[in-house]
Protein backbone atom coordinates (compact mmCIF):
# COMPACT_ATOMS: atom_id res chain seq x y z
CA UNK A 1 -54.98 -143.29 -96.98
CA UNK A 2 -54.63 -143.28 -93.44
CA UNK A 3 -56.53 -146.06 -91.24
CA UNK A 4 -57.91 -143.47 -89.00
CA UNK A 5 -57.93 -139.88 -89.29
CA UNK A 6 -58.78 -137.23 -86.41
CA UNK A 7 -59.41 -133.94 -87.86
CA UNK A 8 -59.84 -131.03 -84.99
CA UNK A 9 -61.14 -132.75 -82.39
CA UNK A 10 -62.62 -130.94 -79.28
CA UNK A 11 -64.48 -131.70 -76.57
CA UNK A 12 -66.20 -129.45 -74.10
CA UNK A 13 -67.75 -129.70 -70.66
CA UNK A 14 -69.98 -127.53 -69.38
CA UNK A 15 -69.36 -126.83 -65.40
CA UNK A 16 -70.89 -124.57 -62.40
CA UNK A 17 -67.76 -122.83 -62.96
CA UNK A 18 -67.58 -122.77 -66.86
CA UNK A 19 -66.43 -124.32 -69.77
CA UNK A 20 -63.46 -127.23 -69.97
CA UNK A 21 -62.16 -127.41 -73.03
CA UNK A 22 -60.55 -131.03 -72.21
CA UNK A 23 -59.88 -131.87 -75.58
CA UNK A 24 -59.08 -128.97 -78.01
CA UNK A 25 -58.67 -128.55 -81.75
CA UNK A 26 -56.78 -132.59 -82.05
CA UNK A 27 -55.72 -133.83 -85.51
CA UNK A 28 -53.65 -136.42 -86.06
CA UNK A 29 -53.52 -139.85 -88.54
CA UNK A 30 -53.00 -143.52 -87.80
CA UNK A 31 -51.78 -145.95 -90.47
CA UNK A 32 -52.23 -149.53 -90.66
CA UNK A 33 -49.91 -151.96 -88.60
CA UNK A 34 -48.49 -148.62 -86.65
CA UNK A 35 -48.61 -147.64 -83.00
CA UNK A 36 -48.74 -144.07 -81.73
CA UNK A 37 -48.05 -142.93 -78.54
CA UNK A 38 -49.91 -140.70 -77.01
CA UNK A 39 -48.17 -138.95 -74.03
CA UNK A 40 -49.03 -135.85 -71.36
CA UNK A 41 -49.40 -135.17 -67.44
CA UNK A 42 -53.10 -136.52 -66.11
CA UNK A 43 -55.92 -134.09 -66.60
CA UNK A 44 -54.41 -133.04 -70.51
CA UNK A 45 -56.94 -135.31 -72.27
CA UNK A 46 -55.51 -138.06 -73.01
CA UNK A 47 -57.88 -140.74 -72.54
CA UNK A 48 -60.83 -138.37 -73.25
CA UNK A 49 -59.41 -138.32 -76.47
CA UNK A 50 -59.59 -141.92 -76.88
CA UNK A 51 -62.89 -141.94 -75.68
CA UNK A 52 -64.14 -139.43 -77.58
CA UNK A 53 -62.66 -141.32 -81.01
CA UNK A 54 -64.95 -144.52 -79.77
CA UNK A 55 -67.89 -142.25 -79.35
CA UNK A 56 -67.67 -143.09 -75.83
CA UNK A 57 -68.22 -139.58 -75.01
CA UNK A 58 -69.80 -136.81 -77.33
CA UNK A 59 -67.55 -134.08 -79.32
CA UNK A 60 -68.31 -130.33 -79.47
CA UNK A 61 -66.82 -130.32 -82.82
CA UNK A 62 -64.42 -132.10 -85.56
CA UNK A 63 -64.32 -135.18 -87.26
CA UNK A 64 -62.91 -139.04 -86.63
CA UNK A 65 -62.21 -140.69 -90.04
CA UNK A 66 -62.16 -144.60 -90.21
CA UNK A 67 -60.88 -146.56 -93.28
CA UNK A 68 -62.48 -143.25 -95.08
CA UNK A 69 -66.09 -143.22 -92.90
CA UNK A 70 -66.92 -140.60 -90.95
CA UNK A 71 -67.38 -142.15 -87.60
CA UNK A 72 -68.55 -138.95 -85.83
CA UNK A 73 -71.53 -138.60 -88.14
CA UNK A 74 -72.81 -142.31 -87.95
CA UNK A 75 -76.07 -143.18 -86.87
CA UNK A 76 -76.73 -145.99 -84.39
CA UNK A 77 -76.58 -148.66 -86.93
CA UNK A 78 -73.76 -147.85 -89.00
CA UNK A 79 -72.31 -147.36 -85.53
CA UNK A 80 -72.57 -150.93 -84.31
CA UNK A 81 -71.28 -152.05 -87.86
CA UNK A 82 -68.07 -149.87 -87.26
CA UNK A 83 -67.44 -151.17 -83.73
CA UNK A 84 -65.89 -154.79 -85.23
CA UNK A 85 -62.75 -152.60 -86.97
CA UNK A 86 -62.49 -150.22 -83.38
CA UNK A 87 -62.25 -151.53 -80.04
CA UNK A 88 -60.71 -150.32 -76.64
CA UNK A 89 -58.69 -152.01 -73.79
CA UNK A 90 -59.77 -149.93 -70.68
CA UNK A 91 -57.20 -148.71 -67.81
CA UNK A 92 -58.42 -150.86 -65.00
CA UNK A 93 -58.66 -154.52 -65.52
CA UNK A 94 -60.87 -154.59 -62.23
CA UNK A 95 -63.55 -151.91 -63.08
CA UNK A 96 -64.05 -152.91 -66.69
CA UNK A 97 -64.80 -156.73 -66.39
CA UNK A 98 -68.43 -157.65 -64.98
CA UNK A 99 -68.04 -159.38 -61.70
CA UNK A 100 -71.51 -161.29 -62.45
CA UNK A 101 -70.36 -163.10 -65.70
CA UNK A 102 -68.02 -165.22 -66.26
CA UNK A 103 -65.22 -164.87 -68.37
CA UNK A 104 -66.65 -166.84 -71.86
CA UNK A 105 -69.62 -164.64 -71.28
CA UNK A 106 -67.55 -161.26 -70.98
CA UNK A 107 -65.15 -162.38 -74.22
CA UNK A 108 -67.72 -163.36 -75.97
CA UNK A 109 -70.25 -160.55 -75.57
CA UNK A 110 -68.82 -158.45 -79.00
CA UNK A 111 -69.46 -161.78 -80.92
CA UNK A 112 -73.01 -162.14 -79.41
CA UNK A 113 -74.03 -158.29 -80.13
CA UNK A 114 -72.11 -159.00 -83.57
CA UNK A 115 -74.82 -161.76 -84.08
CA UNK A 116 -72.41 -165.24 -84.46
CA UNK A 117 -74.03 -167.82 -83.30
CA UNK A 118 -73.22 -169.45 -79.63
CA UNK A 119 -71.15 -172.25 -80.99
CA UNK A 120 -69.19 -170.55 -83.27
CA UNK A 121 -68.81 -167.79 -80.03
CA UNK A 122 -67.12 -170.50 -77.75
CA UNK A 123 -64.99 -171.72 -80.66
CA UNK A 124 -63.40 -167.89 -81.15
CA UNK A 125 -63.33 -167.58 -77.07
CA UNK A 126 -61.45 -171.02 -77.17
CA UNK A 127 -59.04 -169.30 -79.75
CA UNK A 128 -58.79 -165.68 -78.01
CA UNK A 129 -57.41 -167.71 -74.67
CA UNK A 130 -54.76 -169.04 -76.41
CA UNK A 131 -54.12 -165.88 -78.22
CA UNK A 132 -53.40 -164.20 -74.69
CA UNK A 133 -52.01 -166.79 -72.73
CA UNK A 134 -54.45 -168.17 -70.95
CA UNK A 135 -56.13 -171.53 -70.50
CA UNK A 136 -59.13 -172.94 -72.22
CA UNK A 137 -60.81 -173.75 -69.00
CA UNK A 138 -60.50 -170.36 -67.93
CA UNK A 139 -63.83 -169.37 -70.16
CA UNK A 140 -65.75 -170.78 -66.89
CA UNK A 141 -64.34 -169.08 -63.81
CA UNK A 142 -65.00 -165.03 -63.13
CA UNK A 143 -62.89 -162.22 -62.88
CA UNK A 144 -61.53 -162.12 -59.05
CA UNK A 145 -60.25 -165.64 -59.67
CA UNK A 146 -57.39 -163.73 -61.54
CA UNK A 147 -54.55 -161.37 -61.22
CA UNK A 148 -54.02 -157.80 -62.45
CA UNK A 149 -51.99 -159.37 -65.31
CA UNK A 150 -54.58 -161.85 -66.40
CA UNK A 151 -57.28 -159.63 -66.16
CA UNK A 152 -55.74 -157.44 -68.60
CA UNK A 153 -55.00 -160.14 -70.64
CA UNK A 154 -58.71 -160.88 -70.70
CA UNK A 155 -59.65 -157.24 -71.68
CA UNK A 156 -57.04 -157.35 -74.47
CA UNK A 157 -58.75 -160.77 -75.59
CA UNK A 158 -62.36 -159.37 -75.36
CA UNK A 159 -60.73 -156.06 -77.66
CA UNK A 160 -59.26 -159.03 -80.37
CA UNK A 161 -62.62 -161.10 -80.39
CA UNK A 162 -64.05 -158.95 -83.48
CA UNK A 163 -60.50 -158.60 -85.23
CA UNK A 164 -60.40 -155.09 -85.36
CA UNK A 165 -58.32 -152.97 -87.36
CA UNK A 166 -57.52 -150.48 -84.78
CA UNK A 167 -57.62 -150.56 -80.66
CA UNK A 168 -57.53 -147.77 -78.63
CA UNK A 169 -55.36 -148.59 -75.13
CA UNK A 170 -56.10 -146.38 -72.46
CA UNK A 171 -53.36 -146.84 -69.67
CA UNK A 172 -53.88 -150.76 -70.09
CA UNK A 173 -50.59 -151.10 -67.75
CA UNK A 174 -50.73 -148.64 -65.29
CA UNK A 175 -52.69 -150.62 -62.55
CA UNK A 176 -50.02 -153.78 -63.37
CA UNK A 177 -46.79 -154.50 -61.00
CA UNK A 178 -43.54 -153.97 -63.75
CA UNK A 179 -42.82 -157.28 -64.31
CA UNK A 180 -46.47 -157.65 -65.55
CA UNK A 181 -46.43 -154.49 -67.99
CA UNK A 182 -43.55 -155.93 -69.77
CA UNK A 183 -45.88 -159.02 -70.16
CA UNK A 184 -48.31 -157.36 -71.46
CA UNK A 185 -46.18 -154.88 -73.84
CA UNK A 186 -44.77 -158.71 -75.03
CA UNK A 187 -47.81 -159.80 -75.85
CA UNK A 188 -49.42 -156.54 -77.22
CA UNK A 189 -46.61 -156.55 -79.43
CA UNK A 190 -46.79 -160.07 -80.72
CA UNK A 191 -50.50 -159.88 -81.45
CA UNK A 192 -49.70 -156.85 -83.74
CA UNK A 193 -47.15 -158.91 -85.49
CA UNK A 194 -49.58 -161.65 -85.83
CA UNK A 195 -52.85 -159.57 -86.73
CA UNK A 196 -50.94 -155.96 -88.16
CA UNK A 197 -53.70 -154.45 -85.66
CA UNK A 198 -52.48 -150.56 -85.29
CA UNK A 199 -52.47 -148.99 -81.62
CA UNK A 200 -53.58 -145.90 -80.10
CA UNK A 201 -51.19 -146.11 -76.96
CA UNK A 202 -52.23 -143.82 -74.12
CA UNK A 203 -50.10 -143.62 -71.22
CA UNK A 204 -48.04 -141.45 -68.78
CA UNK A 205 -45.19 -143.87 -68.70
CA UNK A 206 -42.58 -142.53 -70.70
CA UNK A 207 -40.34 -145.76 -70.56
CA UNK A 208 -43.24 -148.38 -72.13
CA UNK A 209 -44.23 -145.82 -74.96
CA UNK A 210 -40.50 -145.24 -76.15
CA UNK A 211 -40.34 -149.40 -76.57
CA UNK A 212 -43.78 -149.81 -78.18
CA UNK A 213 -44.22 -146.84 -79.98
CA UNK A 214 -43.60 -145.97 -83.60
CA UNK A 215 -44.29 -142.32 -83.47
CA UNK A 216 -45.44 -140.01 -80.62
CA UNK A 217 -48.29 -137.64 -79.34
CA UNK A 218 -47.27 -134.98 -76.71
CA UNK A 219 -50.71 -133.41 -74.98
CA UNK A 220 -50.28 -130.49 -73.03
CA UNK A 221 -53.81 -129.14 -71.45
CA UNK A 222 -55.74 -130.55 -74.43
CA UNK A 223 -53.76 -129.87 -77.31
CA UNK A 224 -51.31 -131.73 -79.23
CA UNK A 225 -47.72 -129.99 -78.71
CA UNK A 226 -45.26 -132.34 -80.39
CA UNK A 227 -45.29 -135.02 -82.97
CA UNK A 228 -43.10 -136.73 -84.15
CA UNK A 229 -41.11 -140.65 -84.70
CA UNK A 230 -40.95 -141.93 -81.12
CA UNK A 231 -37.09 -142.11 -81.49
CA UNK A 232 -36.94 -138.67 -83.16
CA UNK A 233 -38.58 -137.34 -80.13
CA UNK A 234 -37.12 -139.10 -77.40
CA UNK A 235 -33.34 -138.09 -78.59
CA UNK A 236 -34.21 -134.73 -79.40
CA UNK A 237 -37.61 -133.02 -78.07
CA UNK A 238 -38.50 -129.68 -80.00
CA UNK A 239 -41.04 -128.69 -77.40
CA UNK A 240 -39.84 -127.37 -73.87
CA UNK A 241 -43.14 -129.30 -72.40
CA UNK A 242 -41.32 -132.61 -74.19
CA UNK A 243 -38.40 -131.85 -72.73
CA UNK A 244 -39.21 -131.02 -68.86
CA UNK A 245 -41.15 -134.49 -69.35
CA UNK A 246 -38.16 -136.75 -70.66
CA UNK A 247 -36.14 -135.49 -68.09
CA UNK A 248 -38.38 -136.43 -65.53
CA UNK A 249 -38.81 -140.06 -66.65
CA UNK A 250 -36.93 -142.39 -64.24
CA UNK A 251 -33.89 -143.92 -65.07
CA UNK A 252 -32.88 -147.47 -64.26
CA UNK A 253 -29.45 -147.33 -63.57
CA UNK A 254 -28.42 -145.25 -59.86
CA UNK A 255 -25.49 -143.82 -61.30
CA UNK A 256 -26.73 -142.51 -64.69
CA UNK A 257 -29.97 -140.89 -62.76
CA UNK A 258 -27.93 -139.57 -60.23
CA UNK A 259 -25.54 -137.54 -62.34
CA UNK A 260 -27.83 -136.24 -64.97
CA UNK A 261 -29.27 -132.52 -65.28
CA UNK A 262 -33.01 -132.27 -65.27
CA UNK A 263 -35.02 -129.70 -66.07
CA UNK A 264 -36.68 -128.17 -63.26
CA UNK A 265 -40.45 -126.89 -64.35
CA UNK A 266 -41.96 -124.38 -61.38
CA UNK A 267 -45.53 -123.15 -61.32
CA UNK A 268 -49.01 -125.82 -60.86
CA UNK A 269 -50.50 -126.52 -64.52
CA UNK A 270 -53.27 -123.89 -65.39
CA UNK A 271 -56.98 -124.62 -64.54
CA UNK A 272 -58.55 -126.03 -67.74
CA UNK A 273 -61.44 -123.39 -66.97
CA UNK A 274 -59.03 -120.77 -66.95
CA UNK A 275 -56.36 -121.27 -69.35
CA UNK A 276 -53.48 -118.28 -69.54
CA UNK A 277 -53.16 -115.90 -73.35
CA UNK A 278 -51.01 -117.05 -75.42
CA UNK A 279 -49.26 -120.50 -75.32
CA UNK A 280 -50.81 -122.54 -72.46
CA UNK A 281 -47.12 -123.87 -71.33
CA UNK A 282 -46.19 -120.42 -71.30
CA UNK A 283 -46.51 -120.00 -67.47
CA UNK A 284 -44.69 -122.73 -66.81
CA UNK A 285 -42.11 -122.85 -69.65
CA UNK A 286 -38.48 -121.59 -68.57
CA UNK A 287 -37.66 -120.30 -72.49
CA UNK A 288 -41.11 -117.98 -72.51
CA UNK A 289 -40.91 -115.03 -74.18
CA UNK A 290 -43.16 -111.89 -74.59
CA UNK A 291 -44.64 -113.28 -77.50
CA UNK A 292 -45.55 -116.68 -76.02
CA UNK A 293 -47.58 -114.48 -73.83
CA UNK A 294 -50.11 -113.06 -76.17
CA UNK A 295 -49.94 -115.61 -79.21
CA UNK A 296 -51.10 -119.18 -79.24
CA UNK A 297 -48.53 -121.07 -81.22
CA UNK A 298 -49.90 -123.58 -83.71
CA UNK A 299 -49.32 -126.95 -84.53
CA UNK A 300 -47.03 -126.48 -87.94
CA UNK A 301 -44.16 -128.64 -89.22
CA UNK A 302 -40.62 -128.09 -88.85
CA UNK A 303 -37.44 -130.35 -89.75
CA UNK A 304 -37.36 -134.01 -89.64
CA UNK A 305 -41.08 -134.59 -90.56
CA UNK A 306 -42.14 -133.13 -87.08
CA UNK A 307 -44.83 -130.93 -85.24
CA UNK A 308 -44.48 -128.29 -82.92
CA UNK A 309 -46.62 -126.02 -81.09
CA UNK A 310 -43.92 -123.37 -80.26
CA UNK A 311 -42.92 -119.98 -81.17
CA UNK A 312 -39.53 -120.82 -80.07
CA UNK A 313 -38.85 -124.85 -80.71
CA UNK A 314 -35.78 -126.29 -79.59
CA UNK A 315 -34.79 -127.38 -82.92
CA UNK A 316 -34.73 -124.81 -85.16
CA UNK A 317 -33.70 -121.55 -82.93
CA UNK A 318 -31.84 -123.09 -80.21
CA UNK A 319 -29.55 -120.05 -80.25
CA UNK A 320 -31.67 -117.86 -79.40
CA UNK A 321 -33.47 -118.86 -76.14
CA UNK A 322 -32.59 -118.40 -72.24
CA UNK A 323 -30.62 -121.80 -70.89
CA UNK A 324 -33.07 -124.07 -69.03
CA UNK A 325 -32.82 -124.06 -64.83
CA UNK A 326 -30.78 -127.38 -64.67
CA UNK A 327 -30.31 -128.64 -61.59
CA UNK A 328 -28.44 -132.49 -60.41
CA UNK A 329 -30.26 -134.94 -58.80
């Protein structure tokens, strides 16, 4: 049985304008010890999703399934209870640390709402320092005595004080200089080892979920478009949306980046409010046909154990679709 299981997910808000459908019809499964990646441009849904699995923010409909209990449908109680096998590590290690406390206080808080007892709170704080890195002594100064890196480090810590089960990062190295993600990736990765804590990995760089990730989530205007194993995906994408955003991830070496095709994607993503018929990427994608105009693909499985929402995926009817718009860089 999966660890956690999201079963049509969708969230809605309601607007002067209309209705934003930010998070529509997402089901997916995480097992124990795994990370997925879960990928897409800003504004698909990405961390809303996330949220929306903490109960962070409320659902319009579907389910969230942890170790078999239905998370959705918990009352405030049961709620709480849940919390110690689900945390989060927010996006900005600024905004989500309380300038007022110091840092024992803001590790330590799950443990005190958890009900341990103070002594037995400093002890694990004590412990979670050295999980991450970071001095003992460092329970007593406050958050702008540290740097991007270590404040993240102390979110990651305050996520580990209840030894979850699962942990939900939302962008947790976006806001970090590179040598500092790759710190953090390190030590995300180590504390999995150590703990066989699974990962939710939510992030628009392409580069830092192909090295975490075992399997990946491609969002597209709030709905899942491609799933698949991370490698799977990354060497061949099934979904033109996948595609157009491989070959727009940077590449390290000048030469390599400067002699590769990319595909060249024209048109502004659709308004949320006012999504087109048929397959959202449609208006956008450079393989659309007539039917991807008046048909919403769904989600269904094709070779290799993946998912793809596509009339015409790149895998199975290559043959028979327009060439992409290449150009060099």
């Amino acid at each position: 049985m999966p660890l956690l299981s999201v079963l049509s997910l969708c969230v809605q808000y309601q607007s002067a304008q209309g209705v934003v459908r930010a998070v529509d019809d997402v089901s997916f499964d995480l097992e124990p010890g795994e990370t997925v990646g879960l990928v897409g441009e800003s504004g698909c849904g990405k961390s809303t999703l996330g949220k929306a699995i903490m109960r962070l923010v409320p659902t319009s409909d579907g389910r969230v399934f942890l170790d078999g209990d239905d998370v959705t449908r918990m009352q405030a109680g049961a709620l709480k209870a849940s919390r110690k096998s689900m945390q989060m590590i927010f996006q900005d290690p600024y905004g989500s640390l309380n300038p007022r406390h110091d840092v024992g206080t803001i590790v330590g808080q799950p443990l005190s709402v958890a009900g341990w007892l103070r002594r037995d709170i400093k002890d694990r704080v004590v412990e979670l320092m050295g999980q991450v890195g970071l001095p003992a002594d460092a329970m007593r100064r406050y958050p702008h005595e540290f740097s991007g890196g270590q404040r993240q480090r102390l979110g990651i810590a305050r996520a580990l004080a209840l030894k979850p089960k699962v942990i939900i990062c939302d962008e947790p190295v976006s806001a970090l200089d590179v040598s500092v993600r790759a710190q953090v990736i390190n030590l995300l990765e180590d504390l999995q080892q150590a703990t066989g804590v699974s990962y939710l990995f939510i992030s628009h760089d392409l580069s830092v979920v192909e090295h975490i990730s075992d399997r990946l989530i491609v969002m597209y205007l709030g709905r899942i478009v491609e799933t698949g194993r991370s490698e799977d995906v990354w060497d061949r994408p099934a979904h033109p949306y996948t595609e157009a955003l491989l070959a727009a991830a940077p590449i390290a070496d000048p030469r390599t980046a400067r002699s590769r095709a990319r595909s060249v994607l024209q048109g502004e993503l659709p308004s949320p409010l006012n999504p087109p018929p048929g397959c959202s990427f449609s208006t956008r994608c450079p393989y659309a046909q007539a039917l991807c105009r008046e048909e919403r693909p769904m989600l269904r499985d094709v070779v290799g154990g993946r998912k793809v929402a596509c009339h015409y995926d790149l895998l199975e009817q290559p043959a028979a679709l327009p060439r992409v718009a290449r150009v060099a860089n």
